[in-house]
Protein backbone atom coordinates (compact mmCIF):
# COMPACT_ATOMS: atom_id res chain seq x y z
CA UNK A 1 -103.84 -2.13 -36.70
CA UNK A 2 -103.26 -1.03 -32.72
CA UNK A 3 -102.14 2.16 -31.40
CA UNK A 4 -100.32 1.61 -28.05
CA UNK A 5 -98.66 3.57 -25.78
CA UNK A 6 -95.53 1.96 -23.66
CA UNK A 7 -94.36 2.97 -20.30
CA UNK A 8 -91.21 2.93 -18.73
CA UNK A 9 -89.13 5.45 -16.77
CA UNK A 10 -90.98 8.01 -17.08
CA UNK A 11 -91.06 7.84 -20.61
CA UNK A 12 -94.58 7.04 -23.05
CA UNK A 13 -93.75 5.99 -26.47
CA UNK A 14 -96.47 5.84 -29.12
CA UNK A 15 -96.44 2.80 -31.25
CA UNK A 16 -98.34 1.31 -33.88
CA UNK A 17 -98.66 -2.84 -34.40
CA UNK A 18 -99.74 -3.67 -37.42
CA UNK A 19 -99.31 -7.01 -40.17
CA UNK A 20 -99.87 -10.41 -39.68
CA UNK A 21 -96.60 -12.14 -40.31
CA UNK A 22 -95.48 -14.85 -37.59
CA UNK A 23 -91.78 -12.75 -37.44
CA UNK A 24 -91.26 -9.54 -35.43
CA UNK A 25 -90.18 -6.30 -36.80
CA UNK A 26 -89.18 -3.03 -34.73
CA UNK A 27 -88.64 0.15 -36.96
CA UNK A 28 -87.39 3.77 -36.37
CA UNK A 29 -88.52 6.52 -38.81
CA UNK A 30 -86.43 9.75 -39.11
CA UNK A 31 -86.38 12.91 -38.03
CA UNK A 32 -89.43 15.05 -38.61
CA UNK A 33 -91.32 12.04 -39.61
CA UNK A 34 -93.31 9.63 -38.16
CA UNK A 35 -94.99 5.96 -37.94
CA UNK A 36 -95.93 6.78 -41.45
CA UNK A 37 -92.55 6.69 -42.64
CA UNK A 38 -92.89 3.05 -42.62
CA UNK A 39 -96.51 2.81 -44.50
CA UNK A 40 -94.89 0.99 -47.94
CA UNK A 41 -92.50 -0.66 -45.95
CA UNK A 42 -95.48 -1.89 -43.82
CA UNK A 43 -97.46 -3.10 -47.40
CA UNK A 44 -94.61 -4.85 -48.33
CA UNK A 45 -93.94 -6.86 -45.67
CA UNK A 46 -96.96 -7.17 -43.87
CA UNK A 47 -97.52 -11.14 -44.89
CA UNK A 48 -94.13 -11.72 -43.77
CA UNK A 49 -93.77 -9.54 -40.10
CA UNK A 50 -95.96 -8.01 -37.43
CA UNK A 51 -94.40 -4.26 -37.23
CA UNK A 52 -93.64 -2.59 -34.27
CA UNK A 53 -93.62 0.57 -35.61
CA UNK A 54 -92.76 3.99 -32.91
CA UNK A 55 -93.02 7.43 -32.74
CA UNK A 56 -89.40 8.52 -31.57
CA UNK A 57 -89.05 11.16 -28.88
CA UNK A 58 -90.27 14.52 -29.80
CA UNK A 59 -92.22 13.17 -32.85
CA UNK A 60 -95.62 12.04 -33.56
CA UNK A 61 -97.53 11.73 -30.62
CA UNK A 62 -94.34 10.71 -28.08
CA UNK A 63 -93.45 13.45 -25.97
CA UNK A 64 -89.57 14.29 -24.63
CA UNK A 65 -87.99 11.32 -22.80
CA UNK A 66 -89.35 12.90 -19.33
CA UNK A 67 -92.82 13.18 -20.60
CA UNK A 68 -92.31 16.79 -19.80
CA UNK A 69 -91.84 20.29 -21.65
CA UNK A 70 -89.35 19.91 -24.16
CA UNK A 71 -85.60 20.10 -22.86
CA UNK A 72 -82.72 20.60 -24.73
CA UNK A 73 -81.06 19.77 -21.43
CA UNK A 74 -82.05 16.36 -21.61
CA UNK A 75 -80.08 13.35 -22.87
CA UNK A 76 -81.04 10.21 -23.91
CA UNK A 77 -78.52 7.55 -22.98
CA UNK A 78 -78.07 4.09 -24.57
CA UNK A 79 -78.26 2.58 -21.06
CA UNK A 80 -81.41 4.03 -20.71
CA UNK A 81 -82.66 2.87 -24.80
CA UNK A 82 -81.68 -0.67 -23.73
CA UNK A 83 -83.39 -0.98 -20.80
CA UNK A 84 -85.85 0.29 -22.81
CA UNK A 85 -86.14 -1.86 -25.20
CA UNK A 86 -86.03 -4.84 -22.73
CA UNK A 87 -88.77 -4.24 -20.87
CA UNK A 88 -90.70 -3.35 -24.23
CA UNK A 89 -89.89 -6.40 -25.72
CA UNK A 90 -90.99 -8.29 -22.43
CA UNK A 91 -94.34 -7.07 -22.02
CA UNK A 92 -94.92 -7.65 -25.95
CA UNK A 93 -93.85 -11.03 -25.20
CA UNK A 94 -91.24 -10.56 -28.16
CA UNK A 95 -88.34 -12.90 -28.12
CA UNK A 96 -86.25 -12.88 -31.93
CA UNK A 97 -86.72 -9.76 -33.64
CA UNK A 98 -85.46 -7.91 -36.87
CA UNK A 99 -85.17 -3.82 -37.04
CA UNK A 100 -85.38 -1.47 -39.29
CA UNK A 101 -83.73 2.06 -38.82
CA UNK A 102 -84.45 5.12 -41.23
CA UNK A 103 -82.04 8.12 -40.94
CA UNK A 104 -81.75 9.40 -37.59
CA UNK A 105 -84.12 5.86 -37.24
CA UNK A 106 -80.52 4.19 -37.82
CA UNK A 107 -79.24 5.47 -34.70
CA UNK A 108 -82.19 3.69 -32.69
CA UNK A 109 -81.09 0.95 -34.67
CA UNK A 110 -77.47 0.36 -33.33
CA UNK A 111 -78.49 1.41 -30.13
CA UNK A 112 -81.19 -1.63 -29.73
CA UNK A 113 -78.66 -4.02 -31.83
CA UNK A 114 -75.59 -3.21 -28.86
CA UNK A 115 -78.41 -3.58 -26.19
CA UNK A 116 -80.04 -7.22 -28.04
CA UNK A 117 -78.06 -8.50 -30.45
CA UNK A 118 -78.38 -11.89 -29.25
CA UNK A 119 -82.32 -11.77 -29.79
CA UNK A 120 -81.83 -10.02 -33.40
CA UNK A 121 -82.56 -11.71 -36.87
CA UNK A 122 -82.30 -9.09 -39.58
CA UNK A 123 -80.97 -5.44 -39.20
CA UNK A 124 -82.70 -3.34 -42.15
CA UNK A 125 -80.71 -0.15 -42.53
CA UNK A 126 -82.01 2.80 -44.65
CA UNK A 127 -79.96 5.32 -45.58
CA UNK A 128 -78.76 5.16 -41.63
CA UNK A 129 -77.44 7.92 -39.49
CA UNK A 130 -75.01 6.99 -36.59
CA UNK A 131 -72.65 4.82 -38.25
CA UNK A 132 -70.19 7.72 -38.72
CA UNK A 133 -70.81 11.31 -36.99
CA UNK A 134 -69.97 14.57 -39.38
CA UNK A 135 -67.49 17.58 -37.80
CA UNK A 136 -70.70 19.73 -38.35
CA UNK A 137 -73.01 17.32 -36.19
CA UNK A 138 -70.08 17.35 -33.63
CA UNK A 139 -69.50 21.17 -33.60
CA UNK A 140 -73.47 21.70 -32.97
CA UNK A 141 -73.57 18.98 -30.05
CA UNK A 142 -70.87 18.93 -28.01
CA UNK A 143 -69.44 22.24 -27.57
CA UNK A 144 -72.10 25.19 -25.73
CA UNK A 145 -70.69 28.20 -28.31
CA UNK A 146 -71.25 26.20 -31.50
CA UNK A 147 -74.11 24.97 -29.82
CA UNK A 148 -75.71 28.61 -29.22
CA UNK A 149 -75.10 29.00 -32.96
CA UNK A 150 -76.72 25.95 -34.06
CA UNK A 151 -79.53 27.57 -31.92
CA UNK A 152 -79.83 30.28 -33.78
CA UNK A 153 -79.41 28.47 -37.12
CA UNK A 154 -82.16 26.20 -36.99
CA UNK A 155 -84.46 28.79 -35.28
CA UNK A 156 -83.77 31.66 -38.51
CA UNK A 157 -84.26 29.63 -41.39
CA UNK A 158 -83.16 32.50 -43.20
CA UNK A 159 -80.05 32.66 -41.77
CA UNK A 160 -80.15 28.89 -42.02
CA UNK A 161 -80.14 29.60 -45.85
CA UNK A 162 -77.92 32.03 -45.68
CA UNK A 163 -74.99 29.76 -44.05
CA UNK A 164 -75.94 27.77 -46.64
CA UNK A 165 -75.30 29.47 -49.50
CA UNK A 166 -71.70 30.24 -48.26
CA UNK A 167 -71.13 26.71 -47.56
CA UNK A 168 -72.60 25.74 -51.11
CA UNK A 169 -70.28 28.22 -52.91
CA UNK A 170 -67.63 26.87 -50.81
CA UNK A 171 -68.33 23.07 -51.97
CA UNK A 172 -69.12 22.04 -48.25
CA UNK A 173 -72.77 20.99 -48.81
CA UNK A 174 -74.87 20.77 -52.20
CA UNK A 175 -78.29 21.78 -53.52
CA UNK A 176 -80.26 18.64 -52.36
CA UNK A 177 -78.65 19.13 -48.93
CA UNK A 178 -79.90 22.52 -48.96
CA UNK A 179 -83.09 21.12 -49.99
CA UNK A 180 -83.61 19.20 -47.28
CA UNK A 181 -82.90 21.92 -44.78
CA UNK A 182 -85.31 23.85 -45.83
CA UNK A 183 -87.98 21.14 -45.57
CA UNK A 184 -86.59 20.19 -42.07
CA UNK A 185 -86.71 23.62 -40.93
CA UNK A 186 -90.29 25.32 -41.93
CA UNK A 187 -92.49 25.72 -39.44
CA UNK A 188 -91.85 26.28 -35.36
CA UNK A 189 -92.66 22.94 -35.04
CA UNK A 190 -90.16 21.40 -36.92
CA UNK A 191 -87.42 23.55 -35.84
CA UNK A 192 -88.04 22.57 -32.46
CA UNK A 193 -88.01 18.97 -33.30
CA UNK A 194 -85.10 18.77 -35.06
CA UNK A 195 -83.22 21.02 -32.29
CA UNK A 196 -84.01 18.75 -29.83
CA UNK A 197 -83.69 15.43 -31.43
CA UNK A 198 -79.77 16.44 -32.35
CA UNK A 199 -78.90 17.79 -28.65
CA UNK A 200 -80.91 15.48 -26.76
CA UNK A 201 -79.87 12.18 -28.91
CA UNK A 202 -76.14 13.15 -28.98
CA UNK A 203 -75.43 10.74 -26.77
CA UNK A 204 -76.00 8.16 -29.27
CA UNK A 205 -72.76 7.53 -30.33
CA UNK A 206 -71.22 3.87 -31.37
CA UNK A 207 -68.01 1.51 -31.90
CA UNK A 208 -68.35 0.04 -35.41
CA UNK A 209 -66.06 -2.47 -34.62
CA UNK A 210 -68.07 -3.55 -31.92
CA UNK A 211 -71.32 -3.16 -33.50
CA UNK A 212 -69.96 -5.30 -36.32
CA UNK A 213 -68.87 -8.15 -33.86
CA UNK A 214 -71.91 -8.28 -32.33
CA UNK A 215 -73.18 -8.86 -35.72
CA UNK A 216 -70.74 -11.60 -36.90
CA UNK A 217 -71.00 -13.54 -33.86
CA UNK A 218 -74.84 -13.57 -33.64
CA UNK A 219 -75.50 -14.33 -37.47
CA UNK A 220 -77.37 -11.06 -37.67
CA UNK A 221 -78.23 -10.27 -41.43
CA UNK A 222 -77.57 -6.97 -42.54
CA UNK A 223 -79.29 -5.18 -45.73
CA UNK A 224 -78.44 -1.82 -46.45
CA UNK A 225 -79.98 0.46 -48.79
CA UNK A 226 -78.69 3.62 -50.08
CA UNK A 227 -79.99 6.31 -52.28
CA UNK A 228 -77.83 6.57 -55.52
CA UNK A 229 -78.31 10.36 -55.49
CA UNK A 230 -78.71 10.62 -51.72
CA UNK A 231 -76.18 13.30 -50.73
CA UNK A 232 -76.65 13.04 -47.03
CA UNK A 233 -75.61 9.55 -46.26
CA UNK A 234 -73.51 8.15 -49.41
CA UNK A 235 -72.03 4.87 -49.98
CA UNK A 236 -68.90 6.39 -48.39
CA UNK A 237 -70.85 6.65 -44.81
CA UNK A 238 -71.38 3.18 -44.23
CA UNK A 239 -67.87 1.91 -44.57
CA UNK A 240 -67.22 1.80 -41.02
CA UNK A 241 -69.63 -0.53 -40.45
CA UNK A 242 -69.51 -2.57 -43.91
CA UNK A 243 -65.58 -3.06 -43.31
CA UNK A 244 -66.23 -4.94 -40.05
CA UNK A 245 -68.87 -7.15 -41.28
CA UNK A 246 -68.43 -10.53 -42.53
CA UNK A 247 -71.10 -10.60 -44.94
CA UNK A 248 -73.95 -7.90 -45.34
CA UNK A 249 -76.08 -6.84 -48.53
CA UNK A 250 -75.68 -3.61 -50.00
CA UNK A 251 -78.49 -2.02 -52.08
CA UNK A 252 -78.44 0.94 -54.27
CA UNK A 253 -81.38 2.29 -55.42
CA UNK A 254 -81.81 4.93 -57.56
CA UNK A 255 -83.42 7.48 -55.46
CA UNK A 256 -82.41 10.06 -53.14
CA UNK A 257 -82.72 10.24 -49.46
CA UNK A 258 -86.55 11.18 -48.91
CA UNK A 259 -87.66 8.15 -51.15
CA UNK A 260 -85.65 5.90 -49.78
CA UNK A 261 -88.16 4.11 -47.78
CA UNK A 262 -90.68 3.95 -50.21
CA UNK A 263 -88.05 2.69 -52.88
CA UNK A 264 -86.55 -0.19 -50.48
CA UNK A 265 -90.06 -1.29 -50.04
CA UNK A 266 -90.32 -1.57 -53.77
CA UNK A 267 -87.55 -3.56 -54.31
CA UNK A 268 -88.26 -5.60 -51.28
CA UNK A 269 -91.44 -6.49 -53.08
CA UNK A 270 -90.14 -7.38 -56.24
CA UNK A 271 -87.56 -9.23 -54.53
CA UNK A 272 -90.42 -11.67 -52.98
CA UNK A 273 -91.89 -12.06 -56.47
CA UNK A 274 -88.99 -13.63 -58.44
């Protein structure tokens, strides 16, 4: 087990490599979280890949994409992630590669798959963001009123719950959605954090279509798995991607969308021993 840090462009991204396996796996936690999103995932899997395993911008012990003061200002383009990712893979002297993308982690995902498909074995997605983008992600990204309101949402999390509530008794949003605010959003810390990763990642925006040719014509496996009681990315998310994919595997675990890491590791496991 290695803590690293790689440079490039005035970026330094923290990264653990850890396992022993002769394959190569990258993975992308989500947001809030981590390197230690991927611990189970890690035990797993560890006989079969050596895990690349990052702290994303703003998170762990990565600072903003400048290496500077936090800046909502900033953006991180997928230019810049796949340049990136090159010159990452270059000095780790990796060639083939699978990923893994968690959540907002799923966003890192497509981003390295439309940068190096052709090098890419396996995509694991978990539960992944960036496959389709919701009106409310839109509203609190693109536009600077609804932005200066998303401001002051995530930085009151009691108005936070208040919106909430309204939107609950409306049918917009349920309780586990709720729930998940409210863990998102409870200290300074993690307000900031999640502020910044949804301005300054906006960028990250894809073509399924596209994405799902570049899968097809590289004979990159895809395995999905989706949290049976997961309200923030159901079944229904994915189908932008699925629908342009010639073959993929779907998995539905019964769990909800914290868990989900933990459980795909489980049945990854199990999976190995029949």
């Amino acid at each position: 087990m290695q803590f690293s840090y790689f440079y490039f462009g005035g970026a330094a991204v923290r990264y653990l490599k850890t396992g022993q396996g002769t394959k190569i796996l990258l993975a992308f936690h989500g947001v809030g979280q981590d390197h230690t999103c991927y611990n189970t995932f890690v035990e797993s899997l560890e006989n079969q890949y050596t895990f690349y395993v990052f702290d994303l911008f703003y998170h762990g012990k990565t600072a903003g994409i400048n290496a500077n003061k936090p800046n909502p200002q900033d953006r991180l383009g997928k230019v810049f992630w796949g340049d990136f990712m090159r010159a990452f893979c270059a000095e780790n002297q990796i060639e083939k590669f699978s990923v893994a993308g968690f959540s907002m982690g799923g966003k890192f995902l497509l981003a390295t798959t439309e940068a190096l498909a052709g090098r890419i074995e396996t995509l694991y997605l978990l539960a992944p963001d960036g496959i389709g983008e919701s009106i409310w992600y839109r509203l609190a990204t693109r536009f600077w009123p609804t932005q200066r309101l998303f401001k002051r949402i995530v930085f009151n999390p009691r108005f936070a719950r208040q919106i909430g509530n309204v939107f609950l008794q409306l049918g917009w949003v349920n309780k586990s959605t709720l729930r998940f605010i409210d863990s998102t959003l409870a200290t300074p810390q993690q307000q900031m954090r999640v502020y910044l990763a949804w301005l300054v990642f906006s960028d990250l925006r894809f073509d399924m279509r596209h994405v799902g040719q570049l899968c097809n014509q590289n004979g990159i496996r895809v395995r999905l798995f989706l949290g049976r009681y997961d309200a923030l990315v159901p079944e229904a998310s994915v189908y932008a991607l699925t629908t342009q994919l010639d073959n993929y595997e779907l998995v539905m675990l019964k769990t909800g969308h914290h868990r989900l890491v933990e459980k795909a590791a489980e049945w990854l496991q199990s999976s190995q021993n029949r």
